[in-house]
PDB file of N, CA and C in Angstrom:
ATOM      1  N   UNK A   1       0.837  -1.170   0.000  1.00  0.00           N
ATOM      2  CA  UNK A   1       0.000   0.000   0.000  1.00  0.00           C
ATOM      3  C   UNK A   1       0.888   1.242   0.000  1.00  0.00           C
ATOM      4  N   UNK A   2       0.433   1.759  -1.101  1.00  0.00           N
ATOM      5  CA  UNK A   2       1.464   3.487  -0.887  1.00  0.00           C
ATOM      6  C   UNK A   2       1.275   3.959   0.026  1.00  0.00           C
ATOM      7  N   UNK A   3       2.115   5.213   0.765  1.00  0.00           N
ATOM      8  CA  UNK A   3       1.416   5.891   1.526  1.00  0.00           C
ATOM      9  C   UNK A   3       1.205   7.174   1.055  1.00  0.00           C
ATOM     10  N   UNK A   4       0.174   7.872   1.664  1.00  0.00           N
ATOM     11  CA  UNK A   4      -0.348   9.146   1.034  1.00  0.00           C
ATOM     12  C   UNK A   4       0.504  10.352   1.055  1.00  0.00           C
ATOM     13  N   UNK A   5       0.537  11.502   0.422  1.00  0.00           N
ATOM     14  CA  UNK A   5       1.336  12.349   0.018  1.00  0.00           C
ATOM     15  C   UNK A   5       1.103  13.283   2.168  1.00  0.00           C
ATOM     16  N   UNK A   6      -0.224  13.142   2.636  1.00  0.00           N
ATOM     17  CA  UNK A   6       0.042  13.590   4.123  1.00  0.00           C
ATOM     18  C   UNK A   6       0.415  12.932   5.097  1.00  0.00           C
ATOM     19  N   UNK A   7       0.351  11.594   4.721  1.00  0.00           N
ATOM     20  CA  UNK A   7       1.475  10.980   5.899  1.00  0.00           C
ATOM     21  C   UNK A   7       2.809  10.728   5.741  1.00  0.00           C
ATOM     22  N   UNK A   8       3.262  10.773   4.805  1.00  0.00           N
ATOM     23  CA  UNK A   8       4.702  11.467   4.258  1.00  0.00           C
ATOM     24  C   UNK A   8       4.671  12.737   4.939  1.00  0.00           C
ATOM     25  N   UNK A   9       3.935  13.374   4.723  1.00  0.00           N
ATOM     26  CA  UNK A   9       4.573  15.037   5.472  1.00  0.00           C
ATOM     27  C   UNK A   9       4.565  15.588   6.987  1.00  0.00           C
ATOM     28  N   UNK A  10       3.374  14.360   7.251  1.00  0.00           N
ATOM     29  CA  UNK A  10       3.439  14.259   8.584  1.00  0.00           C
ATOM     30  C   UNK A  10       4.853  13.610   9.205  1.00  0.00           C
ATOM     31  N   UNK A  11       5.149  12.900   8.827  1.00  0.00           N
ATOM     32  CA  UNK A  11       6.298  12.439   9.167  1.00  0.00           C
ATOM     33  C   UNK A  11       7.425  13.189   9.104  1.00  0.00           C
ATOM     34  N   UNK A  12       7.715  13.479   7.902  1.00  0.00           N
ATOM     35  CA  UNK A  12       8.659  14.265   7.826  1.00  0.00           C
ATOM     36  C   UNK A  12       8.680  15.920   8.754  1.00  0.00           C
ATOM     37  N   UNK A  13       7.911  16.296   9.110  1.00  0.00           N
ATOM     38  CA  UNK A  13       7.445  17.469  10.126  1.00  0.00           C
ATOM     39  C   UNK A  13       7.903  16.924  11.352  1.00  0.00           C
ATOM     40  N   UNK A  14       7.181  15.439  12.028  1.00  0.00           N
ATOM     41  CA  UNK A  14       7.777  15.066  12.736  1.00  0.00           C
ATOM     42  C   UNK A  14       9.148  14.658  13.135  1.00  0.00           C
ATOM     43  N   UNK A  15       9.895  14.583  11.967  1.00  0.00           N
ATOM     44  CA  UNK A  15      11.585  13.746  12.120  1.00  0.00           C
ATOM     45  C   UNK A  15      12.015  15.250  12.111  1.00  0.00           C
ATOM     46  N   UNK A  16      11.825  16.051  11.602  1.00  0.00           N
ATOM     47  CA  UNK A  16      12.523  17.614  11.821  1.00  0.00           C
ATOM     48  C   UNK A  16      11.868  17.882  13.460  1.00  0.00           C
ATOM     49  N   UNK A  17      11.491  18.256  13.670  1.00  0.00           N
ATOM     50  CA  UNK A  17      10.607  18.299  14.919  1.00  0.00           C
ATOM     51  C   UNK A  17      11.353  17.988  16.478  1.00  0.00           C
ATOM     52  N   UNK A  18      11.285  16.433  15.802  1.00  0.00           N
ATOM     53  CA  UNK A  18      11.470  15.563  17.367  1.00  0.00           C
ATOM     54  C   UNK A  18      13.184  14.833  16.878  1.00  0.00           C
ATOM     55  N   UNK A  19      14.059  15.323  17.450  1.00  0.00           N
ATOM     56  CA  UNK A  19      15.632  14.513  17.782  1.00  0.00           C
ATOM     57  C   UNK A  19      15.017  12.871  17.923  1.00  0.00           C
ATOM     58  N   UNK A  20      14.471  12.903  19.127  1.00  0.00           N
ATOM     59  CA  UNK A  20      13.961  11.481  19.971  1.00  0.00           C
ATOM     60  C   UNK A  20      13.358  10.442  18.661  1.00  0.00           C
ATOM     61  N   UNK A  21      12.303  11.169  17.776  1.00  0.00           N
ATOM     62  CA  UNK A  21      11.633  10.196  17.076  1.00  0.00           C
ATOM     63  C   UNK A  21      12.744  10.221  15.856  1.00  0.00           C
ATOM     64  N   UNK A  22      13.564  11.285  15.684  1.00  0.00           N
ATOM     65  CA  UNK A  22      14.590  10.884  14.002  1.00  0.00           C
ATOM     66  C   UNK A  22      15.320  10.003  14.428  1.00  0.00           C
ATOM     67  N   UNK A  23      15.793   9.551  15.573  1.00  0.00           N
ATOM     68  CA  UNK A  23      17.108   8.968  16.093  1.00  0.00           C
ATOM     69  C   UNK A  23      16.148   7.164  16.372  1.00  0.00           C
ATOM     70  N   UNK A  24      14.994   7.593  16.540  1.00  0.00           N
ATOM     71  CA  UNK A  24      14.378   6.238  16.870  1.00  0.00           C
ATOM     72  C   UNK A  24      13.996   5.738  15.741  1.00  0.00           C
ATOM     73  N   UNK A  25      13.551   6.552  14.571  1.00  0.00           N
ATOM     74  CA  UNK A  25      13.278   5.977  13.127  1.00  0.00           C
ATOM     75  C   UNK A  25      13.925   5.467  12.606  1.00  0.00           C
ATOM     76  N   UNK A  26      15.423   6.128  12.368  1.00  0.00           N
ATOM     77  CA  UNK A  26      16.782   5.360  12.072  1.00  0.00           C
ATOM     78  C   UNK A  26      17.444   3.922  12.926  1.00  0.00           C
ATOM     79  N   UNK A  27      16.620   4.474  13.643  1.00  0.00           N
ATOM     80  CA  UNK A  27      17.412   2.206  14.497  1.00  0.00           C
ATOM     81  C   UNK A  27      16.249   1.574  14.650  1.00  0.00           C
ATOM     82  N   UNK A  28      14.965   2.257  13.871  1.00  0.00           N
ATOM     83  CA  UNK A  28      13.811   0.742  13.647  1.00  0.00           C
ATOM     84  C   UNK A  28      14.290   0.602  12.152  1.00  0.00           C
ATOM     85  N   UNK A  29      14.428   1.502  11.471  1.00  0.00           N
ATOM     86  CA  UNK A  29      14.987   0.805  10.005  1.00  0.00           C
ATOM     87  C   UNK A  29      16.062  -0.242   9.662  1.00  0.00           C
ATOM     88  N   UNK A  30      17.278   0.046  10.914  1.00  0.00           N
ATOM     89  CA  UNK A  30      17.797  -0.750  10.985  1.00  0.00           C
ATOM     90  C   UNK A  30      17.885  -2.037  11.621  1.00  0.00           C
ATOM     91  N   UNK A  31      16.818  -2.313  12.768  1.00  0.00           N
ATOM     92  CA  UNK A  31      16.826  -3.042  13.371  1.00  0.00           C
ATOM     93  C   UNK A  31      15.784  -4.064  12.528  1.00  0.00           C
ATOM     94  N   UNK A  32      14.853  -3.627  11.690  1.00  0.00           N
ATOM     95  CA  UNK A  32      13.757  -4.130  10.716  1.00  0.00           C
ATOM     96  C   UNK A  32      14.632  -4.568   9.581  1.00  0.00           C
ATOM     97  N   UNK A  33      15.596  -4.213   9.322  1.00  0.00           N
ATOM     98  CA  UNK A  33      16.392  -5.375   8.476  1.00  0.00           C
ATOM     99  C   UNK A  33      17.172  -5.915   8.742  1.00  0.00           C
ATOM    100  N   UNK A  34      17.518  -5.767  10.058  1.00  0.00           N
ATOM    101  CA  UNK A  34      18.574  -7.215  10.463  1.00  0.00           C
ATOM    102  C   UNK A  34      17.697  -7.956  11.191  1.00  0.00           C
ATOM    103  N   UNK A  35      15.906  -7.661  11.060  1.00  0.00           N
ATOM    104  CA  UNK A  35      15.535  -9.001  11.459  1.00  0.00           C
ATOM    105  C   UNK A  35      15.251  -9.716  10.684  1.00  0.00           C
ATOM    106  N   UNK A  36      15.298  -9.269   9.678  1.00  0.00           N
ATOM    107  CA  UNK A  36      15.068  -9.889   8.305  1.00  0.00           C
ATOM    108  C   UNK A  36      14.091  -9.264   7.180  1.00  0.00           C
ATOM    109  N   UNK A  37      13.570  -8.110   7.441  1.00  0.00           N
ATOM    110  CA  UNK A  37      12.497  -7.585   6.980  1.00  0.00           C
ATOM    111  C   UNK A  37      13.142  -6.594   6.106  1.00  0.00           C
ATOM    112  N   UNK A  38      13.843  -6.755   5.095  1.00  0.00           N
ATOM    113  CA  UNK A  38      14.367  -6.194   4.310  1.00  0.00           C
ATOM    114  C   UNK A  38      13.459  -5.112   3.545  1.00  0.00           C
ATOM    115  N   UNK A  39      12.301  -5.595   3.020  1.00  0.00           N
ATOM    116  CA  UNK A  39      11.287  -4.442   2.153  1.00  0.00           C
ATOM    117  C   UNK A  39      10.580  -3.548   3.287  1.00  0.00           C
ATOM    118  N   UNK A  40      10.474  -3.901   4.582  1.00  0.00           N
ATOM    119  CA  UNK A  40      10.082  -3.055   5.353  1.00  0.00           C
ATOM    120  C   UNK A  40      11.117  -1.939   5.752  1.00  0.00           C
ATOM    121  N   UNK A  41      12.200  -2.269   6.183  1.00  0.00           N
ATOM    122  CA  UNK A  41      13.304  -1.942   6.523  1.00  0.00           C
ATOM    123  C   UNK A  41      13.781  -0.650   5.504  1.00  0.00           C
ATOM    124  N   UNK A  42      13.767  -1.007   4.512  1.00  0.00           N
ATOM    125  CA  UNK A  42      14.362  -0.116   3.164  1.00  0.00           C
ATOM    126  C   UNK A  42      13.349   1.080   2.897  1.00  0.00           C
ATOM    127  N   UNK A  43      12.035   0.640   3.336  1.00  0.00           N
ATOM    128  CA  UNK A  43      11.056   1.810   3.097  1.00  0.00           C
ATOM    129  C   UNK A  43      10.762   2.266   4.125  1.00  0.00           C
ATOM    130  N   UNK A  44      11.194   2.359   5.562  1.00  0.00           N
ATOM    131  CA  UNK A  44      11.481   3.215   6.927  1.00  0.00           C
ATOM    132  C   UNK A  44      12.605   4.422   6.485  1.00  0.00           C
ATOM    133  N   UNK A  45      13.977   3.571   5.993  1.00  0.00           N
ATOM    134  CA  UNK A  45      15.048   3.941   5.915  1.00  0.00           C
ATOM    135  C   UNK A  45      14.730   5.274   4.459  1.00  0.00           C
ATOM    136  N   UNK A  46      14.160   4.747   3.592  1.00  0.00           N
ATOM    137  CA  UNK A  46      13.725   5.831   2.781  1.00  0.00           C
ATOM    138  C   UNK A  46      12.976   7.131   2.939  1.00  0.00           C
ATOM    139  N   UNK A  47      11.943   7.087   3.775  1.00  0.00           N
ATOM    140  CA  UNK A  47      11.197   7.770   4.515  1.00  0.00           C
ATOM    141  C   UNK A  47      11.826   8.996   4.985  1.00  0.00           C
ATOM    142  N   UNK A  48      12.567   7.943   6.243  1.00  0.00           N
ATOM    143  CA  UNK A  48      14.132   9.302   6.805  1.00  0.00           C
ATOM    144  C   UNK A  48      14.882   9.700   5.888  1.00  0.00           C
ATOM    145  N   UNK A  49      15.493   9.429   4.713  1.00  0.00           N
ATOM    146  CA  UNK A  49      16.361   9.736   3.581  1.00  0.00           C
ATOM    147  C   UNK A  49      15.898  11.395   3.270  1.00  0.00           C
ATOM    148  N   UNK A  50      14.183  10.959   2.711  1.00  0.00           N
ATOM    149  CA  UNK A  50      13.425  11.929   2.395  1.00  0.00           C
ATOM    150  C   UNK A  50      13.100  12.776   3.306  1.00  0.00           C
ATOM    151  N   UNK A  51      13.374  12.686   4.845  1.00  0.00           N
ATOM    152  CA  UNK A  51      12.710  13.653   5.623  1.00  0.00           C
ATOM    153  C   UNK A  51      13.467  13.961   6.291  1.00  0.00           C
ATOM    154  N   UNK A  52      15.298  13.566   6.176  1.00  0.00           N
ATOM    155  CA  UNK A  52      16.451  14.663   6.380  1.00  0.00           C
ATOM    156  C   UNK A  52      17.409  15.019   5.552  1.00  0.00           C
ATOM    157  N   UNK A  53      18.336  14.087   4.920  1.00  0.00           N
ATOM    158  CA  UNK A  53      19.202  14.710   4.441  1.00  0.00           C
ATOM    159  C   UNK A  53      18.889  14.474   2.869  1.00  0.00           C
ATOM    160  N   UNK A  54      18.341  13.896   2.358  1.00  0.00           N
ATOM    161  CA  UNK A  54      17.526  14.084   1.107  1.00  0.00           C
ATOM    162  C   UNK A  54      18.619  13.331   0.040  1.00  0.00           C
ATOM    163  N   UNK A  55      18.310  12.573  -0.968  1.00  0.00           N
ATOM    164  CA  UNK A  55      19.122  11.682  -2.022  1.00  0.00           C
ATOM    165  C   UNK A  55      20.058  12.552  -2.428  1.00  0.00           C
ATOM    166  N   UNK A  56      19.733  13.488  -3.058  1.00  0.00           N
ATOM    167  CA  UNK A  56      21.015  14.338  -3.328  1.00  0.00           C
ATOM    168  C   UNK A  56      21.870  14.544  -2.770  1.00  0.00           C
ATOM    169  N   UNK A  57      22.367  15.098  -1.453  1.00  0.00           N
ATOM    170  CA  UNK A  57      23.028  15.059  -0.470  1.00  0.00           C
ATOM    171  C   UNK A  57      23.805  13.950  -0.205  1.00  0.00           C
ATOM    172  N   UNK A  58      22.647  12.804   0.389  1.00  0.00           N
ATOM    173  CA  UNK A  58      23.410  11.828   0.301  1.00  0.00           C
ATOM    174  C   UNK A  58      23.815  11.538  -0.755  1.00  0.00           C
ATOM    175  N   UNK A  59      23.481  11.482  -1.649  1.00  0.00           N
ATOM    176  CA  UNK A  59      24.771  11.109  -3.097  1.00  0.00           C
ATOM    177  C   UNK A  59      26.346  11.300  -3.086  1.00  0.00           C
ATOM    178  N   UNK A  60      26.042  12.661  -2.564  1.00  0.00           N
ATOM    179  CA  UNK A  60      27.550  13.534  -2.518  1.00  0.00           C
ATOM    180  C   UNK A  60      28.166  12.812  -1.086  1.00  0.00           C
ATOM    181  N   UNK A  61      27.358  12.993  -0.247  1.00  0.00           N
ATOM    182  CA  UNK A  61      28.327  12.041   1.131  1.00  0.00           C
ATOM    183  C   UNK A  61      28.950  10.555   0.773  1.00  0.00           C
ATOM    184  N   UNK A  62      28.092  10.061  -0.193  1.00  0.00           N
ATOM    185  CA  UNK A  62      28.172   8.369  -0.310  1.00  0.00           C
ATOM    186  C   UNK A  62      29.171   7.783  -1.510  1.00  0.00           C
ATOM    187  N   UNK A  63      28.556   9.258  -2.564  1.00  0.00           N
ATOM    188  CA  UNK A  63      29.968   8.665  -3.548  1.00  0.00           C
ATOM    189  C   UNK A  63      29.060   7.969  -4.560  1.00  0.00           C
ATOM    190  N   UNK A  64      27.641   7.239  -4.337  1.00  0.00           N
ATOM    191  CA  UNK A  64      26.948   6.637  -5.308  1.00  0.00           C
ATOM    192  C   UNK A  64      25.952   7.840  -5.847  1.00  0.00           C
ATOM    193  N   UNK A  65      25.584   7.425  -7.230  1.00  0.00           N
ATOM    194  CA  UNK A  65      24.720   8.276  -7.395  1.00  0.00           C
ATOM    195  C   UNK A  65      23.053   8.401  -6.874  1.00  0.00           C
ATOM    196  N   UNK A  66      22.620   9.574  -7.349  1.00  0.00           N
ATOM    197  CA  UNK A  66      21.213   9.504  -6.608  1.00  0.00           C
ATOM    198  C   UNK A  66      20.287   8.648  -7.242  1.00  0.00           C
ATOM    199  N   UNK A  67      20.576   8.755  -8.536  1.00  0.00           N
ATOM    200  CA  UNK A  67      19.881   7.267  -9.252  1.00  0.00           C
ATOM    201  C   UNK A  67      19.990   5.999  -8.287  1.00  0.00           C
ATOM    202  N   UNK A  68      21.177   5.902  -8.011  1.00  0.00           N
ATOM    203  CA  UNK A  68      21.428   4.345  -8.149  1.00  0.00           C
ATOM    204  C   UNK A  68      20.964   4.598  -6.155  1.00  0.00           C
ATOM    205  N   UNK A  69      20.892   5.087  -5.378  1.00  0.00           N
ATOM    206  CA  UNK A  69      20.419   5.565  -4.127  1.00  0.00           C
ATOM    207  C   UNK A  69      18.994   4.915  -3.950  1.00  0.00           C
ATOM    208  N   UNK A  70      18.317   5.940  -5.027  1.00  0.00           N
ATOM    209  CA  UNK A  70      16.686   6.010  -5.039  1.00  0.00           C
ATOM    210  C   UNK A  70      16.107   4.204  -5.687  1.00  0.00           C
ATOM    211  N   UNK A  71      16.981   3.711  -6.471  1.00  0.00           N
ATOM    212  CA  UNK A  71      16.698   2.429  -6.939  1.00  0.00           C
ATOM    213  C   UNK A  71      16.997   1.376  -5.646  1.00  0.00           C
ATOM    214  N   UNK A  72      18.127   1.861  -4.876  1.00  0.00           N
ATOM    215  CA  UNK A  72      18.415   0.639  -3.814  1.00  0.00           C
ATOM    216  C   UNK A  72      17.442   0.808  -2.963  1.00  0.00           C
ATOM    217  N   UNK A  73      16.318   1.833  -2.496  1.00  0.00           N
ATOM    218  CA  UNK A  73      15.572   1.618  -1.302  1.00  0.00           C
ATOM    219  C   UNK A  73      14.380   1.834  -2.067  1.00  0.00           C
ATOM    220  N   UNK A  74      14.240   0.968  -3.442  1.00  0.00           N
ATOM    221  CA  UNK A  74      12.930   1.318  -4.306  1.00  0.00           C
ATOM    222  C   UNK A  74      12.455   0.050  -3.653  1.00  0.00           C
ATOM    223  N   UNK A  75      11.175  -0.668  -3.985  1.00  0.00           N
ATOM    224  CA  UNK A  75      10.290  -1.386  -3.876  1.00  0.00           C
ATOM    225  C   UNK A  75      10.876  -2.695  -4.046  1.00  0.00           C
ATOM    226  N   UNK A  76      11.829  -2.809  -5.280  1.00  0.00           N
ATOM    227  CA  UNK A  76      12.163  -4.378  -5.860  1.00  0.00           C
ATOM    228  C   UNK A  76      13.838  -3.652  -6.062  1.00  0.00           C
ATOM    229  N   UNK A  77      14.241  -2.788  -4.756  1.00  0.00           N
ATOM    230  CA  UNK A  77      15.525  -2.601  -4.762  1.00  0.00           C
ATOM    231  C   UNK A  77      16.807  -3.552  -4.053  1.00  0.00           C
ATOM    232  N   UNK A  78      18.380  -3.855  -4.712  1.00  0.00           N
ATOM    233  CA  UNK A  78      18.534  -4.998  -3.467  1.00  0.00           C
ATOM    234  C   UNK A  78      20.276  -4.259  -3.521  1.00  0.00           C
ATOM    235  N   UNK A  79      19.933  -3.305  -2.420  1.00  0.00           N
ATOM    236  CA  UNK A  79      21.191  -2.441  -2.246  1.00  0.00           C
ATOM    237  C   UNK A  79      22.334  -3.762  -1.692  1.00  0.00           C
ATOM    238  N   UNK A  80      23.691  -3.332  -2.543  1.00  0.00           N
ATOM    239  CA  UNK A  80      24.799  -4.236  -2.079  1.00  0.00           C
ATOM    240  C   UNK A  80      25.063  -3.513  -0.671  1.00  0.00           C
ATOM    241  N   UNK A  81      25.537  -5.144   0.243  1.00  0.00           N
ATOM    242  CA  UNK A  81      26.419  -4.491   1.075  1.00  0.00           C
ATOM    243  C   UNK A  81      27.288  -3.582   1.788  1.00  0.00           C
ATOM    244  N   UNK A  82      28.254  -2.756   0.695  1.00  0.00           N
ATOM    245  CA  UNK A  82      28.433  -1.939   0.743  1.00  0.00           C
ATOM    246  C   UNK A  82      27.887  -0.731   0.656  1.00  0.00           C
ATOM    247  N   UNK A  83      27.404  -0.291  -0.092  1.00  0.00           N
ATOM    248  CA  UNK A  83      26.495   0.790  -0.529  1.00  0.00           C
ATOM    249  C   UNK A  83      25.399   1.178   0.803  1.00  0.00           C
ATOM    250  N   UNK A  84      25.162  -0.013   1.080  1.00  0.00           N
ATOM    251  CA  UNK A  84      23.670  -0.501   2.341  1.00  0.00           C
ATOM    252  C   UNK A  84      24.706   0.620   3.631  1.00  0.00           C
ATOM    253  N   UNK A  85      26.139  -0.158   3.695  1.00  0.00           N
ATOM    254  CA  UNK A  85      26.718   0.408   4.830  1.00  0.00           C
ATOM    255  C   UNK A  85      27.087   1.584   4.997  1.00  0.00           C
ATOM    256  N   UNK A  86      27.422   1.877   3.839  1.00  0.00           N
ATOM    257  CA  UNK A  86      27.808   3.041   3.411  1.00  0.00           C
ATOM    258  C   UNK A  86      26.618   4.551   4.118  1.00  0.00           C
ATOM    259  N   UNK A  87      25.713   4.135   3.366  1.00  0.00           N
ATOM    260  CA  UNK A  87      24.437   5.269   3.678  1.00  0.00           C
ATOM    261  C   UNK A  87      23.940   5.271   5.419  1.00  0.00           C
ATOM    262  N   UNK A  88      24.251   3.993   5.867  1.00  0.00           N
ATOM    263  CA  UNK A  88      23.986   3.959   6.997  1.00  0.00           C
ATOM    264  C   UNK A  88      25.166   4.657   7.804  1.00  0.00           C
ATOM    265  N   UNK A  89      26.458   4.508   7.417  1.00  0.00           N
ATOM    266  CA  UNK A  89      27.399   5.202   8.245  1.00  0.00           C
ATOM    267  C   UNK A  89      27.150   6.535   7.953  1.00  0.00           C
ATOM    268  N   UNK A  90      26.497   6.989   6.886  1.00  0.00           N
ATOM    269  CA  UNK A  90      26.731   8.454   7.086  1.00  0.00           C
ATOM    270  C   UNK A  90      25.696   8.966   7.983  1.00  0.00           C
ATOM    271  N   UNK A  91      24.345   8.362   7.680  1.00  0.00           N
ATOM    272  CA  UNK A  91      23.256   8.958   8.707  1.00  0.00           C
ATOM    273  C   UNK A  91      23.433   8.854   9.963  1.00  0.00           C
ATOM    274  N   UNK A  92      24.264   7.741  10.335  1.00  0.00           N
ATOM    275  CA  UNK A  92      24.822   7.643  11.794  1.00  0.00           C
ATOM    276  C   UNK A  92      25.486   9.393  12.081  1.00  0.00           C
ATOM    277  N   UNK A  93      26.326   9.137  11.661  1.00  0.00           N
ATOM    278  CA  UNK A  93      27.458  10.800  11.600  1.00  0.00           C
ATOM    279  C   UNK A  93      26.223  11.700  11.832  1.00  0.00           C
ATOM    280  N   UNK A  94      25.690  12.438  10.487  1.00  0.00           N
ATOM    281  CA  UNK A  94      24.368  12.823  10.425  1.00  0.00           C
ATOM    282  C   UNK A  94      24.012  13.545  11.543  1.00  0.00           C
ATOM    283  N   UNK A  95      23.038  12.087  12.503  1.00  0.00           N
ATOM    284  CA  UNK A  95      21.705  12.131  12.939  1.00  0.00           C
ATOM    285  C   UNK A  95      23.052  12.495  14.249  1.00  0.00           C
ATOM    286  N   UNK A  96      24.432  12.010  14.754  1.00  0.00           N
ATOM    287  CA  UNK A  96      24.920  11.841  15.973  1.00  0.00           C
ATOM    288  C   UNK A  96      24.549  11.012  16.999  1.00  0.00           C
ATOM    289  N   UNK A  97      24.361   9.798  16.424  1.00  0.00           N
ATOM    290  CA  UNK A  97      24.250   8.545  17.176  1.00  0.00           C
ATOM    291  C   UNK A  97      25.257   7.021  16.567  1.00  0.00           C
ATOM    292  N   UNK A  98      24.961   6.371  17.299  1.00  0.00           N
ATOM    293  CA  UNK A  98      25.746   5.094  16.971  1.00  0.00           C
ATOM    294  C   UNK A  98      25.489   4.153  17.245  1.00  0.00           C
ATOM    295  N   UNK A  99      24.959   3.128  15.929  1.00  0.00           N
ATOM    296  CA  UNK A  99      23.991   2.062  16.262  1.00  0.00           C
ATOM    297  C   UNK A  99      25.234   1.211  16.476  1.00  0.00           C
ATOM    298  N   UNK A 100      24.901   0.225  17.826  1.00  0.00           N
ATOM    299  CA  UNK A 100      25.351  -1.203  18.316  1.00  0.00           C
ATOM    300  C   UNK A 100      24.716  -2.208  18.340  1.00  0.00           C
ATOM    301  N   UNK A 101      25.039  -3.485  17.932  1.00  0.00           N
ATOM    302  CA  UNK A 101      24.912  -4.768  17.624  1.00  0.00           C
ATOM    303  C   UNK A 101      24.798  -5.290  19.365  1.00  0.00           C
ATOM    304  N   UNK A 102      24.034  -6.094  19.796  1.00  0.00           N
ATOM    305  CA  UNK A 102      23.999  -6.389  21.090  1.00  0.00           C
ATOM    306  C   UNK A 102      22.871  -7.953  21.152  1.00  0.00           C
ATOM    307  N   UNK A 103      23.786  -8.651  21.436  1.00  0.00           N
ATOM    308  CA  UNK A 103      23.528 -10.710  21.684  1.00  0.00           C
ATOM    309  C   UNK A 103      22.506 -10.773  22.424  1.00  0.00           C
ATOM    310  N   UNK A 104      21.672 -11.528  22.553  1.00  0.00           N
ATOM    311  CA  UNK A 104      20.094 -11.676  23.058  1.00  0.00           C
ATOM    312  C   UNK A 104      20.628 -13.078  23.220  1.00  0.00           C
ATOM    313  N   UNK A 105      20.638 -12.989  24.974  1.00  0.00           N
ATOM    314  CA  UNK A 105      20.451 -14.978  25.032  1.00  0.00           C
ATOM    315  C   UNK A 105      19.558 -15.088  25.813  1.00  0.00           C
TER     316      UNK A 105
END
């Protein structure tokens, strides 16, 4: 299901807005694809793309283009490894947080 052109903007109002909810959006995107939820994951992570530092931008931080950006967190997108890490290290920098990996027994 798409989402509508006002809950996109709602959101994005909100991630400018609230530190607490941009910093929490960015580690459910990530935490939603290392549980395996890759198409969910990629369209959180897009969301925030669009509602801070914007493809263009990141282009220039990442080194890939904005084409090839907007195709990896498209619908039937399957960003390499690198590239994946890449965008994520910068929004880390970015946003001024630092996501950690942490063992669940």
């Amino acid at each position: 299901m798409a989402l509508t052109r006002s809950f996109k903007e709602t959101v994005q109002k909100r991630v400018m807005a609230d530190k607490k909810f941009r910093k929490a959006l960015l580690r459910e995107a990530v935490e939603t694809m290392l549980s395996g939820d890759l198409e969910a994951g990629k369209a959180i992570l897009r969301d925030y793309i669009n509602a801070t530092v914007g493809f263009e931008k990141l282009s220039n931080a990442t080194g890939t283009s904005t084409k090839s950006l907007m195709r990896m967190f498209s619908p039937k997108g399957n960003p390499q490894a690198k590239n994946l890490f890449a965008v994520i290290n910068h929004l880390q920098k970015q946003t001024g947080i630092k996501l950690h990996l942490a063992s669940v027994h």
